[in-house]
Protein backbone atom coordinates (compact mmCIF):
# COMPACT_ATOMS: atom_id res chain seq x y z
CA UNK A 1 -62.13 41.93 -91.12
CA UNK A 2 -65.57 44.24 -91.18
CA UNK A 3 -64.06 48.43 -90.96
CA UNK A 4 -66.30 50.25 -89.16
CA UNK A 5 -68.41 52.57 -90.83
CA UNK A 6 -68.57 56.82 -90.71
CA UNK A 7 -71.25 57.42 -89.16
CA UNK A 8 -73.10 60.72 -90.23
CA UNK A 9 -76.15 61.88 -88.51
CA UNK A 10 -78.80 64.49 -89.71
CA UNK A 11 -80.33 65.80 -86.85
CA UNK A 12 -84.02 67.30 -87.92
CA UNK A 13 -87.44 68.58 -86.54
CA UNK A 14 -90.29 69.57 -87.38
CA UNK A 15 -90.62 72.91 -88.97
CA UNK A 16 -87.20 71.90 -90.83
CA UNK A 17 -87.04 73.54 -93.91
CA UNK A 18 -86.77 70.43 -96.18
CA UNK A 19 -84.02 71.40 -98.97
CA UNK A 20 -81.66 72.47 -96.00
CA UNK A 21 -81.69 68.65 -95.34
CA UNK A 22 -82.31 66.69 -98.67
CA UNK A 23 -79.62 68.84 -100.52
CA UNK A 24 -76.64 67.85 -98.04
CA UNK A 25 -77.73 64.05 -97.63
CA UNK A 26 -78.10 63.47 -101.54
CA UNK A 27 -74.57 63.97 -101.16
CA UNK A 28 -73.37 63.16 -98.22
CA UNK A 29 -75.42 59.67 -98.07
CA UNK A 30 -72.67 58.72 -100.87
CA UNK A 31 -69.61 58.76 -98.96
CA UNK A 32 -67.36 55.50 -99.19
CA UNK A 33 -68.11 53.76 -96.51
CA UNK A 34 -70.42 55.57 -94.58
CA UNK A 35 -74.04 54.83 -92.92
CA UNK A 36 -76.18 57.57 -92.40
CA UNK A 37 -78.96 58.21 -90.19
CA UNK A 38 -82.01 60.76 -90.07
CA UNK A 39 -82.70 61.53 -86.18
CA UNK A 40 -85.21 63.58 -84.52
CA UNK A 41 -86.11 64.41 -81.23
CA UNK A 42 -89.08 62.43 -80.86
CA UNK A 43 -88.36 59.69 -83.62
CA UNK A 44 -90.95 58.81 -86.41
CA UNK A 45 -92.11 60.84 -88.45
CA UNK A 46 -91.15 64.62 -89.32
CA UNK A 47 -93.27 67.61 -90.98
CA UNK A 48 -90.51 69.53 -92.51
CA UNK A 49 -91.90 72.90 -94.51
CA UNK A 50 -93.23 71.27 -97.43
CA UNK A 51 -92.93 67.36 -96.98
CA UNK A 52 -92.99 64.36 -94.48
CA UNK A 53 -90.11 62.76 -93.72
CA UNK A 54 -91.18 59.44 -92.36
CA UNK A 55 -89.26 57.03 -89.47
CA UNK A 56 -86.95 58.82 -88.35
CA UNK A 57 -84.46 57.61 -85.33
CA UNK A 58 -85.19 59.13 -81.74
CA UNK A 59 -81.86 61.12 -81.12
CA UNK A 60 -81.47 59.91 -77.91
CA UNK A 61 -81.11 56.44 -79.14
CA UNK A 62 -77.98 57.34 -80.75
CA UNK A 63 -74.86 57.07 -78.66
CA UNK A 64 -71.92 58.34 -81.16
CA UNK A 65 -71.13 59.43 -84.22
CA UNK A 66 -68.81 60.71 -86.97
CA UNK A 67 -70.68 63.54 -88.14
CA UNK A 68 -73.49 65.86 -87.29
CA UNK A 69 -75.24 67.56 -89.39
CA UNK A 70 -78.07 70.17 -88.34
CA UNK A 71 -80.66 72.02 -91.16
CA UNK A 72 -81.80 74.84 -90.27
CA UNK A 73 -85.76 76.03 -90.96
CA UNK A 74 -87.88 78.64 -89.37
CA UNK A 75 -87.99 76.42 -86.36
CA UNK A 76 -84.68 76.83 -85.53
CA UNK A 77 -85.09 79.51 -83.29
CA UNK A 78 -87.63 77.53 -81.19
CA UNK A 79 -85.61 74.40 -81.41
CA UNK A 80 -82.25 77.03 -80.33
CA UNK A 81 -84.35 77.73 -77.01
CA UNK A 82 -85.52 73.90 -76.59
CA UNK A 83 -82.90 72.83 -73.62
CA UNK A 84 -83.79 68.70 -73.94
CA UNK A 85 -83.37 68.88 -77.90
CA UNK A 86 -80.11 71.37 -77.46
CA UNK A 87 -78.53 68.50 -74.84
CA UNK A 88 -78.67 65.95 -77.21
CA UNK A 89 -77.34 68.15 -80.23
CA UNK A 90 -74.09 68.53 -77.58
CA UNK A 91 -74.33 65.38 -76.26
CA UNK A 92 -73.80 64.12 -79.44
CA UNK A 93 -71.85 66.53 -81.21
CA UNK A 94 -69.14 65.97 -78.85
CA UNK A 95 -68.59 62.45 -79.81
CA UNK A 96 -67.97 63.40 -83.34
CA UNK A 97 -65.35 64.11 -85.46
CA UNK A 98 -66.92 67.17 -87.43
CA UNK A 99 -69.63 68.93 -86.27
CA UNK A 100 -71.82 70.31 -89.40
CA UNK A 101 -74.92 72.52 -89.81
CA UNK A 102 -76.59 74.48 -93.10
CA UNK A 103 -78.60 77.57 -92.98
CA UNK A 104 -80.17 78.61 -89.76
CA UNK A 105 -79.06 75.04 -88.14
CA UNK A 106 -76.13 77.41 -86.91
CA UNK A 107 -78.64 78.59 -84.24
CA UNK A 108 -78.68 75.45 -83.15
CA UNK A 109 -75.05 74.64 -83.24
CA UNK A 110 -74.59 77.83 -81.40
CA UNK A 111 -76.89 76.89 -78.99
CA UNK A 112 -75.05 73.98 -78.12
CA UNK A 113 -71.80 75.72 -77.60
CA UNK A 114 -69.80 74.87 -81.02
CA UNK A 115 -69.16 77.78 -82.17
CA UNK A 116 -67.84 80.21 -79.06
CA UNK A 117 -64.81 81.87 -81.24
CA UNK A 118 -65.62 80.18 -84.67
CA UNK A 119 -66.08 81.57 -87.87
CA UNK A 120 -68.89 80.43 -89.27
CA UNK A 121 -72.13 81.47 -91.75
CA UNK A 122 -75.77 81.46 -91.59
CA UNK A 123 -78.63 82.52 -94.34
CA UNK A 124 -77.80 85.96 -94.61
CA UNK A 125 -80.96 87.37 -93.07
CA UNK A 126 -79.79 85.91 -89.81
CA UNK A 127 -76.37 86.73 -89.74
CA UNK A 128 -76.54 89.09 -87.11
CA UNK A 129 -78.02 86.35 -84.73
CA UNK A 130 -74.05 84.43 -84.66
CA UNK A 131 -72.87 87.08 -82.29
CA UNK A 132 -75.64 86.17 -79.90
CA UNK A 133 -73.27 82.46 -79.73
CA UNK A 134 -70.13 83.63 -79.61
CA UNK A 135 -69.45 83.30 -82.94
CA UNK A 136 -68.03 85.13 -85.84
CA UNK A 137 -70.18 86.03 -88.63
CA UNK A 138 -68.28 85.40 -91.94
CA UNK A 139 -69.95 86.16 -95.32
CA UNK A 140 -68.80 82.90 -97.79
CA UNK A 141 -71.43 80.19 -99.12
CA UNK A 142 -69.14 77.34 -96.81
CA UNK A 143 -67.19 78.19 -93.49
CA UNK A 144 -64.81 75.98 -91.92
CA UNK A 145 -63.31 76.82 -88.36
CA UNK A 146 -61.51 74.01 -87.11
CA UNK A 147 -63.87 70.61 -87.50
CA UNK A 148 -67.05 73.38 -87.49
CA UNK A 149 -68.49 73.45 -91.08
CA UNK A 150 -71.62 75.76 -91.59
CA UNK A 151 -72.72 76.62 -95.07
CA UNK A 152 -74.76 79.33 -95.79
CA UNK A 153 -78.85 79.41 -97.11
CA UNK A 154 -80.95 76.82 -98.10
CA UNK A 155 -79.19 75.74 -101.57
CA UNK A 156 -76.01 76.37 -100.07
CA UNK A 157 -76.59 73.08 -98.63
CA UNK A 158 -75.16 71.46 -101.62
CA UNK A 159 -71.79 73.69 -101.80
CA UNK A 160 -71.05 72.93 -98.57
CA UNK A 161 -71.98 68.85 -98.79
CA UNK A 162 -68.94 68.78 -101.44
CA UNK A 163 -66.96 70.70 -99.36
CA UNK A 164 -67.47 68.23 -96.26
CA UNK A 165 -67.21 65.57 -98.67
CA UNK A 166 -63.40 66.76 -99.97
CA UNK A 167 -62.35 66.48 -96.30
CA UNK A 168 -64.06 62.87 -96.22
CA UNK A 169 -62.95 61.09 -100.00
CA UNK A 170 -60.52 63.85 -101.07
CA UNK A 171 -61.01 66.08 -104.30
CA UNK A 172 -61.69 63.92 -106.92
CA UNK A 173 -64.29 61.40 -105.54
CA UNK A 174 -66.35 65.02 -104.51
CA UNK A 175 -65.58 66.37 -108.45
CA UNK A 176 -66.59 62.95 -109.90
CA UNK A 177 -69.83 62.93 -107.13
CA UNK A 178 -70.72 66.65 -108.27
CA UNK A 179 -70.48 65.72 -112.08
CA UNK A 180 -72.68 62.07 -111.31
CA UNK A 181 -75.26 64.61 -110.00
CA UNK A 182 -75.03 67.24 -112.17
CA UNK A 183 -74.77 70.22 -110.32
CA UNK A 184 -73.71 72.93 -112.43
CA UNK A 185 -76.30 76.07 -111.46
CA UNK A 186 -77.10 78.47 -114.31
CA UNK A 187 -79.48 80.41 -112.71
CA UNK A 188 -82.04 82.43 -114.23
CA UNK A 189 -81.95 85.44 -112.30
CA UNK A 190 -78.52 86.84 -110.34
CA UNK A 191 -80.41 87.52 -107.46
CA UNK A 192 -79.37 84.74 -105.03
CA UNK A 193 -77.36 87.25 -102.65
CA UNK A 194 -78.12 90.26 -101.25
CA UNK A 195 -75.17 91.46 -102.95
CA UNK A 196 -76.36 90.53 -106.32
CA UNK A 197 -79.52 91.10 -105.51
CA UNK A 198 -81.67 95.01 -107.11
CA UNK A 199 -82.61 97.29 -104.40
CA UNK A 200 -86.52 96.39 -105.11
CA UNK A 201 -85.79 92.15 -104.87
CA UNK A 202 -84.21 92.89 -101.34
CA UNK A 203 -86.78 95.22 -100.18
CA UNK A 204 -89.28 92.86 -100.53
CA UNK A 205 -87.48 90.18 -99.28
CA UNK A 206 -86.28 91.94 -96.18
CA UNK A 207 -90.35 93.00 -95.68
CA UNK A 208 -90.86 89.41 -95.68
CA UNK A 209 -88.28 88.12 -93.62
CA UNK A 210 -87.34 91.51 -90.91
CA UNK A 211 -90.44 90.65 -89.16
CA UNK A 212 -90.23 87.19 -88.41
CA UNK A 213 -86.37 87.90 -87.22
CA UNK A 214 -87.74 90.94 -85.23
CA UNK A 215 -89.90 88.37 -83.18
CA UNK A 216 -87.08 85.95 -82.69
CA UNK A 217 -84.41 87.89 -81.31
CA UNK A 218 -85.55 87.92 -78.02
CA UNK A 219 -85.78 83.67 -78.15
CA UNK A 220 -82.16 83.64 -79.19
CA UNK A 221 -80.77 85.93 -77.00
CA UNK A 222 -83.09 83.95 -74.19
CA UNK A 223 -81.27 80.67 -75.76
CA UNK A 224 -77.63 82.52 -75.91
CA UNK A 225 -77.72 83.37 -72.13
CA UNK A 226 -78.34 80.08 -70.89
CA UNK A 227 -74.66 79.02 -72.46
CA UNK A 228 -73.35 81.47 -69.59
């Protein structure tokens, strides 16, 4: 007798910011069991921010899964306000069991209607932007409301993989998964939160990044109206 497979599907686009993606699935792509699939909206290939990430399955051409799983990039905010790509995200994320997303990907999920009521996290510069969905805006690495999992930033990608992967294989196959990887961060600096972070290394950061948020508020609110 053949058991059906978990089926876990990364949803990405172009403009994805590539460690928001390649973190989780390192990961995730190891539980028992599983098959997992790298969708976009157009198929083919995908320009993340630094890489290619080559034949990719159209999303449409997906009718269910297990698990969604959304990266988030600076192309989120376009891709929150895209109303064929946000369809699919629901279309599918309703057939699954958990729906997932890391970093600004919770724009997306938002979008889509998952997470009206939810707790749930975001890269901290966007935090604010949750609201716009419905959401609530909790401040942890991983959030889990319900089947919603969001993890935080960029690297937080990997915290939260083990954490979905605990609900999936239990405890110890997501202990013995972190140790076959080696993930044990010693960072150089203590500077990964803006709560860690000096005064002058968030200043500059926030000069980087309150601009580009500045611009988008106006596509997410656009994007946040359109779920009433």
């Amino acid at each position: 007798m053949t058991t059906q497979k978990f089926k876990i599907v990364f949803i990405i686009y172009d403009g994805t910011t590539q460690l928001d993606f390649t973190g989780p699935i390192q990961f995730l792509s190891r539980t028992p069991n599983a098959e997992t699939i790298i969708a976009s909206p157009n198929g083919g290939d995908v320009q993340t921010d630094c890489l290619t990430i080559a034949n990719t399955v159209k999303l449409d051409a997906i009718d269910t899964c297990d698990l969604i799983c959304v990266p988030g990039g600076f192309a989120a905010t376009e891709m929150a306000n895209n109303d064929a790509f946000i369809a699919q995200v629901k279309r599918l994320g309703n057939t699954a069991q958990y729906v997932t997303s890391v970093c600004t990907g919770a724009l997306i999920l938002g979008a889509a209607g998952f997470l009206k009521e939810k707790k749930a996290t975001t890269h901290w510069a966007w935090h604010n932007a949750l609201e716009f969905f419905g959401a609530i805006p909790t401040h942890e690495r991983v959030v889990r409301d319900d089947n919603v999992f969001t993890g935080g930033g960029v690297t937080a990608g990997i915290d939260f993989a083990l954490t979905v992967m605990t609900e999936l294989a239990g405890e110890e196959y997501a202990k013995a998964l972190q140790l076959g990887l080696e993930y044990d961060p010693a960072p150089p600096y203590n500077s990964g939160s803006p709560s860690t972070a000096s005064k002058t290394t968030l200043n500059i950061s926030q000069a980087r990044l309150n601009p580009i948020w500045e611009e988008n508020i106006p596509i997410l609110k656009e994007a946040a109206a359109k779920l009433n």
